[in-house]
PDB file of N, CA and C in Angstrom:
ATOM      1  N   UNK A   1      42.467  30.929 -47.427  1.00  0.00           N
ATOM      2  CA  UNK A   1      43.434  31.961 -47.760  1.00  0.00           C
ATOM      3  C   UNK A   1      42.698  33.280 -47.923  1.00  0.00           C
ATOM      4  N   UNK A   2      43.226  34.278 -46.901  1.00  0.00           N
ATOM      5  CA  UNK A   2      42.226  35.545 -47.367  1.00  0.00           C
ATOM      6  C   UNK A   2      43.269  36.230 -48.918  1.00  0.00           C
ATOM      7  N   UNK A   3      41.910  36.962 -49.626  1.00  0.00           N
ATOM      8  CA  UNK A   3      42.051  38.099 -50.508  1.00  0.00           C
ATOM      9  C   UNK A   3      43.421  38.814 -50.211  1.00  0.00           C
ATOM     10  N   UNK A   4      43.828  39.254 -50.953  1.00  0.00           N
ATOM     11  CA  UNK A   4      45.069  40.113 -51.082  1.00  0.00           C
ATOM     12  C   UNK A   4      44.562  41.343 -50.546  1.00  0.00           C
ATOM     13  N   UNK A   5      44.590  42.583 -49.839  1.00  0.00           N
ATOM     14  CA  UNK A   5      44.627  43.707 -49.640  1.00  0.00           C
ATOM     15  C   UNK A   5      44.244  44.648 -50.448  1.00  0.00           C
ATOM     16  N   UNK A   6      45.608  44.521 -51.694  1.00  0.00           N
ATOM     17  CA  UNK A   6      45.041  45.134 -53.353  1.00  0.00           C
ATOM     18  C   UNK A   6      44.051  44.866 -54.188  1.00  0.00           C
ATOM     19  N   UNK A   7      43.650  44.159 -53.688  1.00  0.00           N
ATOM     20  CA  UNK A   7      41.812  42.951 -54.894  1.00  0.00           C
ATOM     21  C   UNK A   7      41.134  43.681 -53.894  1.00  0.00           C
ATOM     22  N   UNK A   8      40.036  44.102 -54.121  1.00  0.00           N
ATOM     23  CA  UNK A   8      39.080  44.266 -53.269  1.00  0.00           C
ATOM     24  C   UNK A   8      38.204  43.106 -53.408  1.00  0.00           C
ATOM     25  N   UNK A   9      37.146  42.703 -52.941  1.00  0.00           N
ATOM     26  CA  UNK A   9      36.710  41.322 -52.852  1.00  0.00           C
ATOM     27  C   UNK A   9      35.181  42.054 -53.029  1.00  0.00           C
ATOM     28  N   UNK A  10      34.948  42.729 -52.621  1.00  0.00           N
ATOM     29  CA  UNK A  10      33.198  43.565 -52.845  1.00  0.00           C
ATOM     30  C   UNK A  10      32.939  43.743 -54.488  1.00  0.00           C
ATOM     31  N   UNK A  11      31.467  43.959 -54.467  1.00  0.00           N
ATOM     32  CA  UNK A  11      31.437  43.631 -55.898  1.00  0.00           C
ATOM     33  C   UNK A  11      31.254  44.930 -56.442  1.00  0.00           C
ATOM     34  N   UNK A  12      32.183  45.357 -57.472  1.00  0.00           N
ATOM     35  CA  UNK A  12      31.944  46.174 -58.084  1.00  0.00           C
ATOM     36  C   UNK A  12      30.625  47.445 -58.335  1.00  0.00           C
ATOM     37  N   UNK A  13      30.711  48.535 -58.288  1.00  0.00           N
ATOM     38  CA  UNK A  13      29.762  49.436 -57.900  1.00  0.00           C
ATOM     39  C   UNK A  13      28.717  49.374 -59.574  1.00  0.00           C
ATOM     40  N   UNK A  14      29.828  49.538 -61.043  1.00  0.00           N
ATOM     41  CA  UNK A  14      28.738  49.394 -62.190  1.00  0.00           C
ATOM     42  C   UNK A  14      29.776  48.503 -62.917  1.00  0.00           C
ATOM     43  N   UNK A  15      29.533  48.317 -63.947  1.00  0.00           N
ATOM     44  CA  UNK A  15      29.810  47.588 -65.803  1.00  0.00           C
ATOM     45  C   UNK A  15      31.287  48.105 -65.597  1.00  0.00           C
ATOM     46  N   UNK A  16      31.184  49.433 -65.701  1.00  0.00           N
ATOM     47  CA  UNK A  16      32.355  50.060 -66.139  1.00  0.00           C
ATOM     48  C   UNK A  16      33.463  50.050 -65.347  1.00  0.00           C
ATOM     49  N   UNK A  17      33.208  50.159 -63.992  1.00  0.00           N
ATOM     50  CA  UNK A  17      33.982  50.213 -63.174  1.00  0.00           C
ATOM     51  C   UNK A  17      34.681  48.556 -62.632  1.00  0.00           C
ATOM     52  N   UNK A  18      34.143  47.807 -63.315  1.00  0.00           N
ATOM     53  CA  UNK A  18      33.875  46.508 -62.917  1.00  0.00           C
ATOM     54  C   UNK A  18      34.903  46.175 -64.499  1.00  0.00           C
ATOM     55  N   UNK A  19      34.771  46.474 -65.519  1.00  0.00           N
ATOM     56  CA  UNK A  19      35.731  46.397 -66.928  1.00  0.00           C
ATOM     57  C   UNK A  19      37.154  46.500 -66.373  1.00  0.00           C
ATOM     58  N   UNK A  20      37.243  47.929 -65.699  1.00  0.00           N
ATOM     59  CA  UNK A  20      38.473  48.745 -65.473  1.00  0.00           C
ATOM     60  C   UNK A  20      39.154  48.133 -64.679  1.00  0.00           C
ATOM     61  N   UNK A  21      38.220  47.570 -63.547  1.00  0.00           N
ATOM     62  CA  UNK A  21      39.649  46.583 -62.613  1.00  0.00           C
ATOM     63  C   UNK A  21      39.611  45.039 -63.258  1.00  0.00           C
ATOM     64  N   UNK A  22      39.180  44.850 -63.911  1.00  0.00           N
ATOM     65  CA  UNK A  22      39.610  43.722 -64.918  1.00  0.00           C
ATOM     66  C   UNK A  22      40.507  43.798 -65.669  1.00  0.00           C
ATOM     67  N   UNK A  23      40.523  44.427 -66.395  1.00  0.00           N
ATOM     68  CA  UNK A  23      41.785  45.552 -67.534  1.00  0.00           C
ATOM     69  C   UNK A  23      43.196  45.646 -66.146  1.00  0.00           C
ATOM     70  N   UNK A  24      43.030  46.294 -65.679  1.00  0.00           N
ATOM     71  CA  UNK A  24      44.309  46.138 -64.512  1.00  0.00           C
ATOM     72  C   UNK A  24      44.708  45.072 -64.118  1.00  0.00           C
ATOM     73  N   UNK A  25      43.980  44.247 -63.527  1.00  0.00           N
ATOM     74  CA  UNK A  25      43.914  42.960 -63.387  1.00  0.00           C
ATOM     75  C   UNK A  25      44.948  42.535 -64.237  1.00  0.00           C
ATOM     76  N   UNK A  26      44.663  42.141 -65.355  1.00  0.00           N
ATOM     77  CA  UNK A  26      44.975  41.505 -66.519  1.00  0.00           C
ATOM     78  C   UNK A  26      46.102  41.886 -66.961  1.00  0.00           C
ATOM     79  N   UNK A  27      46.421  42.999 -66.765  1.00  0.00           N
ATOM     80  CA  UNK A  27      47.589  43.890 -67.201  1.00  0.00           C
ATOM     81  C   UNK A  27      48.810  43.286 -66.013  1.00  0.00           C
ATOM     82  N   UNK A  28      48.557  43.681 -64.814  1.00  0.00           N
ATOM     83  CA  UNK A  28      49.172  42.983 -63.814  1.00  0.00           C
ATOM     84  C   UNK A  28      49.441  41.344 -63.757  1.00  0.00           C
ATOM     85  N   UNK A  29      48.821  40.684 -64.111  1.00  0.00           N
ATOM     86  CA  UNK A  29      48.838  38.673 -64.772  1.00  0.00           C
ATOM     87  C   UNK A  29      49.627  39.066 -65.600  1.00  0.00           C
ATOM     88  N   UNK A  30      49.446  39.645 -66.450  1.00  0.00           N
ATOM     89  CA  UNK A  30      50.166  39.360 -67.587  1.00  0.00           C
ATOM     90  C   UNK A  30      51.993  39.850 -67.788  1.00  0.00           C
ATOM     91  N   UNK A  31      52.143  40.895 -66.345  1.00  0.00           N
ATOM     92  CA  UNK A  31      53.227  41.475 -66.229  1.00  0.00           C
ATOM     93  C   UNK A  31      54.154  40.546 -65.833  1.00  0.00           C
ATOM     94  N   UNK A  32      53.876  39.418 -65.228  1.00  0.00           N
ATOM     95  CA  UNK A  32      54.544  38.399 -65.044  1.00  0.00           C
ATOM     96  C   UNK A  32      55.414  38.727 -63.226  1.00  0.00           C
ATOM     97  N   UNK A  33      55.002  39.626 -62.834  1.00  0.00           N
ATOM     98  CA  UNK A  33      55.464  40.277 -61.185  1.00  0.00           C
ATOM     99  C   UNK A  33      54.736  40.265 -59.997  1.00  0.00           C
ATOM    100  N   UNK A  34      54.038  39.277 -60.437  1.00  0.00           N
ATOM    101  CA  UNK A  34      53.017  38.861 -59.032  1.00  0.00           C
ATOM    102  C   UNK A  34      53.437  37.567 -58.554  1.00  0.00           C
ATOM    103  N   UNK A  35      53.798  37.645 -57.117  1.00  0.00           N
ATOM    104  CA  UNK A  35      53.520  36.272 -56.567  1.00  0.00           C
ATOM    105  C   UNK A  35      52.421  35.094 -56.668  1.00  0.00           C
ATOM    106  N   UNK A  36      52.853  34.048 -56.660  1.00  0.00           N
ATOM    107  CA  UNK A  36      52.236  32.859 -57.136  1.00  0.00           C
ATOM    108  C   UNK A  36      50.457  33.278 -55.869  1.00  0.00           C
ATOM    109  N   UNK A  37      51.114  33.251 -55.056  1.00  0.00           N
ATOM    110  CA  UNK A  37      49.609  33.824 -53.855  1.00  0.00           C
ATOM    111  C   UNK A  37      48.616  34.851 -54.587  1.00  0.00           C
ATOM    112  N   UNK A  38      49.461  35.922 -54.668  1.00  0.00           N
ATOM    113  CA  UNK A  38      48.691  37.447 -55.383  1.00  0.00           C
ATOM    114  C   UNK A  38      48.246  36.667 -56.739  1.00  0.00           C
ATOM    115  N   UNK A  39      48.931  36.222 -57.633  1.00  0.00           N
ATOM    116  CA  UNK A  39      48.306  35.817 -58.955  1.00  0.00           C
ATOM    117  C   UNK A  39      47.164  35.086 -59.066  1.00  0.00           C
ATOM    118  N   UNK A  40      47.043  33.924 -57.827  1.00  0.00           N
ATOM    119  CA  UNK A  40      45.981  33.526 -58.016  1.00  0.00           C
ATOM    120  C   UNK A  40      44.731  34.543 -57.570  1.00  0.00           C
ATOM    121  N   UNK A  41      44.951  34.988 -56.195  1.00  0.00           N
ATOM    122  CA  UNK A  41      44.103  36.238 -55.938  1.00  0.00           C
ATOM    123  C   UNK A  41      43.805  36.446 -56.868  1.00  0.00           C
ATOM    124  N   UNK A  42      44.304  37.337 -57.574  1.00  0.00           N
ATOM    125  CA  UNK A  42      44.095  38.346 -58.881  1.00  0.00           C
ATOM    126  C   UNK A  42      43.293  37.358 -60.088  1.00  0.00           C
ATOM    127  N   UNK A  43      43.753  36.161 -60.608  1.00  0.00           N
ATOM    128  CA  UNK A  43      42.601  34.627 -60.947  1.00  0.00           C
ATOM    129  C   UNK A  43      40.895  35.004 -60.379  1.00  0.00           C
ATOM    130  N   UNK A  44      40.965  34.998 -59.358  1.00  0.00           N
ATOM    131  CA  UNK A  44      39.968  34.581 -58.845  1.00  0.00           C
ATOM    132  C   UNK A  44      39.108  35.947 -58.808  1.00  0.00           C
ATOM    133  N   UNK A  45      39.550  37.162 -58.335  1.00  0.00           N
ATOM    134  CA  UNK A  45      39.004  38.462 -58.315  1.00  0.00           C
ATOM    135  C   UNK A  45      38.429  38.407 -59.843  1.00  0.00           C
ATOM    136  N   UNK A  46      39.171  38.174 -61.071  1.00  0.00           N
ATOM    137  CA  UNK A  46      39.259  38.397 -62.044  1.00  0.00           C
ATOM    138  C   UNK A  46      37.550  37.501 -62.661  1.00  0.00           C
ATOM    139  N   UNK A  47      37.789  36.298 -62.406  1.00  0.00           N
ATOM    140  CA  UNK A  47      36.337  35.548 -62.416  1.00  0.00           C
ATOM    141  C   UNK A  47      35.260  36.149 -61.810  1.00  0.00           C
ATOM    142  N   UNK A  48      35.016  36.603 -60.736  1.00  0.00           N
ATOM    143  CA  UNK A  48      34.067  37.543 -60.098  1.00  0.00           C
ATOM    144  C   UNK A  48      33.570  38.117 -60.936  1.00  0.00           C
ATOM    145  N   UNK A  49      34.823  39.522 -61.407  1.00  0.00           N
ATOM    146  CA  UNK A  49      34.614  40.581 -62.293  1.00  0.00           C
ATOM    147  C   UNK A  49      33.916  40.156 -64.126  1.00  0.00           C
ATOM    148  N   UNK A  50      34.438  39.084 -64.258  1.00  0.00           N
ATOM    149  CA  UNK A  50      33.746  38.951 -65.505  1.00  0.00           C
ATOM    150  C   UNK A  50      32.396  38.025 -65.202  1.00  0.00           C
ATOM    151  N   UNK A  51      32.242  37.253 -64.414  1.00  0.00           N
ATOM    152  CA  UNK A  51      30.576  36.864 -63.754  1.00  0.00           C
ATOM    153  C   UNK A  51      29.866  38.000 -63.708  1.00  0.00           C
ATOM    154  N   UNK A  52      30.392  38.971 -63.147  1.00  0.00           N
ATOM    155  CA  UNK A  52      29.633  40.511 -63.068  1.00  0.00           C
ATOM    156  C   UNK A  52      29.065  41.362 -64.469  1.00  0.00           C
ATOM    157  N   UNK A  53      30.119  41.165 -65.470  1.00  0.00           N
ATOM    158  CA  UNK A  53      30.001  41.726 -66.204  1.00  0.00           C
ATOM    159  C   UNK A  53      28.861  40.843 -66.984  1.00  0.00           C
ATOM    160  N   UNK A  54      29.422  39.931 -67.114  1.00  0.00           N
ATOM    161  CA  UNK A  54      28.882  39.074 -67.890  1.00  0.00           C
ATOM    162  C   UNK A  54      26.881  39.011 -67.523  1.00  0.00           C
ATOM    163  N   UNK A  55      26.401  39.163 -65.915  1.00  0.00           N
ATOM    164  CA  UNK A  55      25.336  39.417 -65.815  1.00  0.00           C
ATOM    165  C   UNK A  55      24.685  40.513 -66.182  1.00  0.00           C
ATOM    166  N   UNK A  56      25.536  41.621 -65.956  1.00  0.00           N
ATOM    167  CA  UNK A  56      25.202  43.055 -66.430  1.00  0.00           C
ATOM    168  C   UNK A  56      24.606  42.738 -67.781  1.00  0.00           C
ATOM    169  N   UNK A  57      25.589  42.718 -68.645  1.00  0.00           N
ATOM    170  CA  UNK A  57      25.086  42.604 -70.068  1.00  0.00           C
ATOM    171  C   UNK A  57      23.530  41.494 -70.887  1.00  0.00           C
ATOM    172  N   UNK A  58      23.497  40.429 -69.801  1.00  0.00           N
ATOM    173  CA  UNK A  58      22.705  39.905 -70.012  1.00  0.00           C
ATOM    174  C   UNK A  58      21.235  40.485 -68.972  1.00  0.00           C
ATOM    175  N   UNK A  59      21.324  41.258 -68.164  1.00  0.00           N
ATOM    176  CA  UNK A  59      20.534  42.414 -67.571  1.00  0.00           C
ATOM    177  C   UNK A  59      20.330  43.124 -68.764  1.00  0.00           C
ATOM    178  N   UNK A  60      21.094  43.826 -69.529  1.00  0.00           N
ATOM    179  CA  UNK A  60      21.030  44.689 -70.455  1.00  0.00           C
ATOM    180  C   UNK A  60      19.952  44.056 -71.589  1.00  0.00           C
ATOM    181  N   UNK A  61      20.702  43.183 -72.181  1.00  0.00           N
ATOM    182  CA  UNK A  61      20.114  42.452 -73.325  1.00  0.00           C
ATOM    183  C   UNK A  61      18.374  41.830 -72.992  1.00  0.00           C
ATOM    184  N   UNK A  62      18.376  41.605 -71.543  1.00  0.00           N
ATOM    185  CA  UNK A  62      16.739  41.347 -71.592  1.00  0.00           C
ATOM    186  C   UNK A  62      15.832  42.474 -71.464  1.00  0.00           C
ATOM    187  N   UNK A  63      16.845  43.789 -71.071  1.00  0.00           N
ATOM    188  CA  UNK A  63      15.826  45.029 -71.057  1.00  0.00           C
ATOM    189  C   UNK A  63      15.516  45.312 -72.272  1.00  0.00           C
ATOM    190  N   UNK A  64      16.145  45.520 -73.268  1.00  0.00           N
ATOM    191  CA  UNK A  64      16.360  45.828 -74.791  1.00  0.00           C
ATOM    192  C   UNK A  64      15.381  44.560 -75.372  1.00  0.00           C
ATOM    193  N   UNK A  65      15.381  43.512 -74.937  1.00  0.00           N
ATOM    194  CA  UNK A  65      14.138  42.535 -75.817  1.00  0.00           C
ATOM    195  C   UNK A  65      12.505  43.099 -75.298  1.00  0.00           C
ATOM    196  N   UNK A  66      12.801  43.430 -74.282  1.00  0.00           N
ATOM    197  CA  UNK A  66      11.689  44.005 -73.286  1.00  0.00           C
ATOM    198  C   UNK A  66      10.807  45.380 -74.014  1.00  0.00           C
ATOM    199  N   UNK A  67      12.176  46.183 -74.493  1.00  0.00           N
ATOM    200  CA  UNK A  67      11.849  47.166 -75.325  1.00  0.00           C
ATOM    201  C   UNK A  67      11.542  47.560 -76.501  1.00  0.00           C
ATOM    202  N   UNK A  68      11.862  46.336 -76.925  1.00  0.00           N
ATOM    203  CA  UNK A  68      12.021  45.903 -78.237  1.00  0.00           C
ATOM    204  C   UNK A  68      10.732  44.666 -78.691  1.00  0.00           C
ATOM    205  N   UNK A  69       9.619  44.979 -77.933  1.00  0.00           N
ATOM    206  CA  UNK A  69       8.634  43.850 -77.968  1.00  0.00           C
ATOM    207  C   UNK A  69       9.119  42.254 -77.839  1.00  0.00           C
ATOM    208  N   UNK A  70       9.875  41.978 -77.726  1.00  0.00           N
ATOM    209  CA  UNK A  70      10.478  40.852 -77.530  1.00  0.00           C
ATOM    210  C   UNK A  70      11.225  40.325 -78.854  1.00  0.00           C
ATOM    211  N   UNK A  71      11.814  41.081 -79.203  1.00  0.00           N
ATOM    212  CA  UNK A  71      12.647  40.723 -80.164  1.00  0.00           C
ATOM    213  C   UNK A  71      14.097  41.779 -80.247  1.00  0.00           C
ATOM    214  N   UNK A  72      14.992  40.795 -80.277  1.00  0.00           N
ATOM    215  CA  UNK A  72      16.200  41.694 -79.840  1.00  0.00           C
ATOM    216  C   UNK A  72      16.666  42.062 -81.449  1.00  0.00           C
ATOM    217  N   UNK A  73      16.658  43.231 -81.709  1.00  0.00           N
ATOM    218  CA  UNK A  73      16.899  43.805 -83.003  1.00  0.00           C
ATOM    219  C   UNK A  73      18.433  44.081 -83.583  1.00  0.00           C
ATOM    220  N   UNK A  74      19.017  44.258 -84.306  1.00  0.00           N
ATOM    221  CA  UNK A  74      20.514  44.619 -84.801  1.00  0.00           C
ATOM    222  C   UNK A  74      20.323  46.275 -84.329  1.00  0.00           C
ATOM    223  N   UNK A  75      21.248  46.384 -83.373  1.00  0.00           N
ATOM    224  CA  UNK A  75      21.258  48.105 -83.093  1.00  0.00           C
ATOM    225  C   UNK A  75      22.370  48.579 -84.313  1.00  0.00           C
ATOM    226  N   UNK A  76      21.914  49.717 -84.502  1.00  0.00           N
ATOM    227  CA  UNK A  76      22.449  50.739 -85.547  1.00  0.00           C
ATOM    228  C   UNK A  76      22.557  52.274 -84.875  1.00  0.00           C
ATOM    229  N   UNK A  77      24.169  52.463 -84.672  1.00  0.00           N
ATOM    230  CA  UNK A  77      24.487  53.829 -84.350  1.00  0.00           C
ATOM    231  C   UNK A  77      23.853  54.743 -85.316  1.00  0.00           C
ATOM    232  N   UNK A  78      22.942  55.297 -84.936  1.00  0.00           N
ATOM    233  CA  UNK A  78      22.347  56.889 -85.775  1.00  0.00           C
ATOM    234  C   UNK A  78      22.886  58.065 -85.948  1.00  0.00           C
TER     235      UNK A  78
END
């Protein structure tokens, strides 16, 4: 079954931009106005997007132990 048209299937350019069509995503599932086809699309795009994210952050978190001599510290807004 190809991708829906509206999902893009490429992977997200950053974090943020990669949040935002998740957030839509989700907003759209949850609107209850998607075809059973598109919904799953939108399922599956949706897993991508949080695999993505989900590496990002753990990208993040090993730079910060990295920086952090190897110990990941409690950050505190200054």
């Amino acid at each position: 079954m190809a991708p829906s048209a509206a999902i893009p299937a490429n992977e997200p350019a950053t974090y943020e931009l990669a949040l935002a069509e998740l957030d839509r995503l989700v907003a759209q599932m949850e609107g209850g106005q998607l075809p059973l086809d598109q919904l799953l699309d939108a399922y599956r795009r949706g897993a991508v997007l949080l695999n993505f994210c989900r590496a990002r952050l753990q990208d993040v978190e090993a730079q910060v132990k990295v920086l952090d001599d190897g110990q990941l510290k409690a950050w505190s807004a200054a």
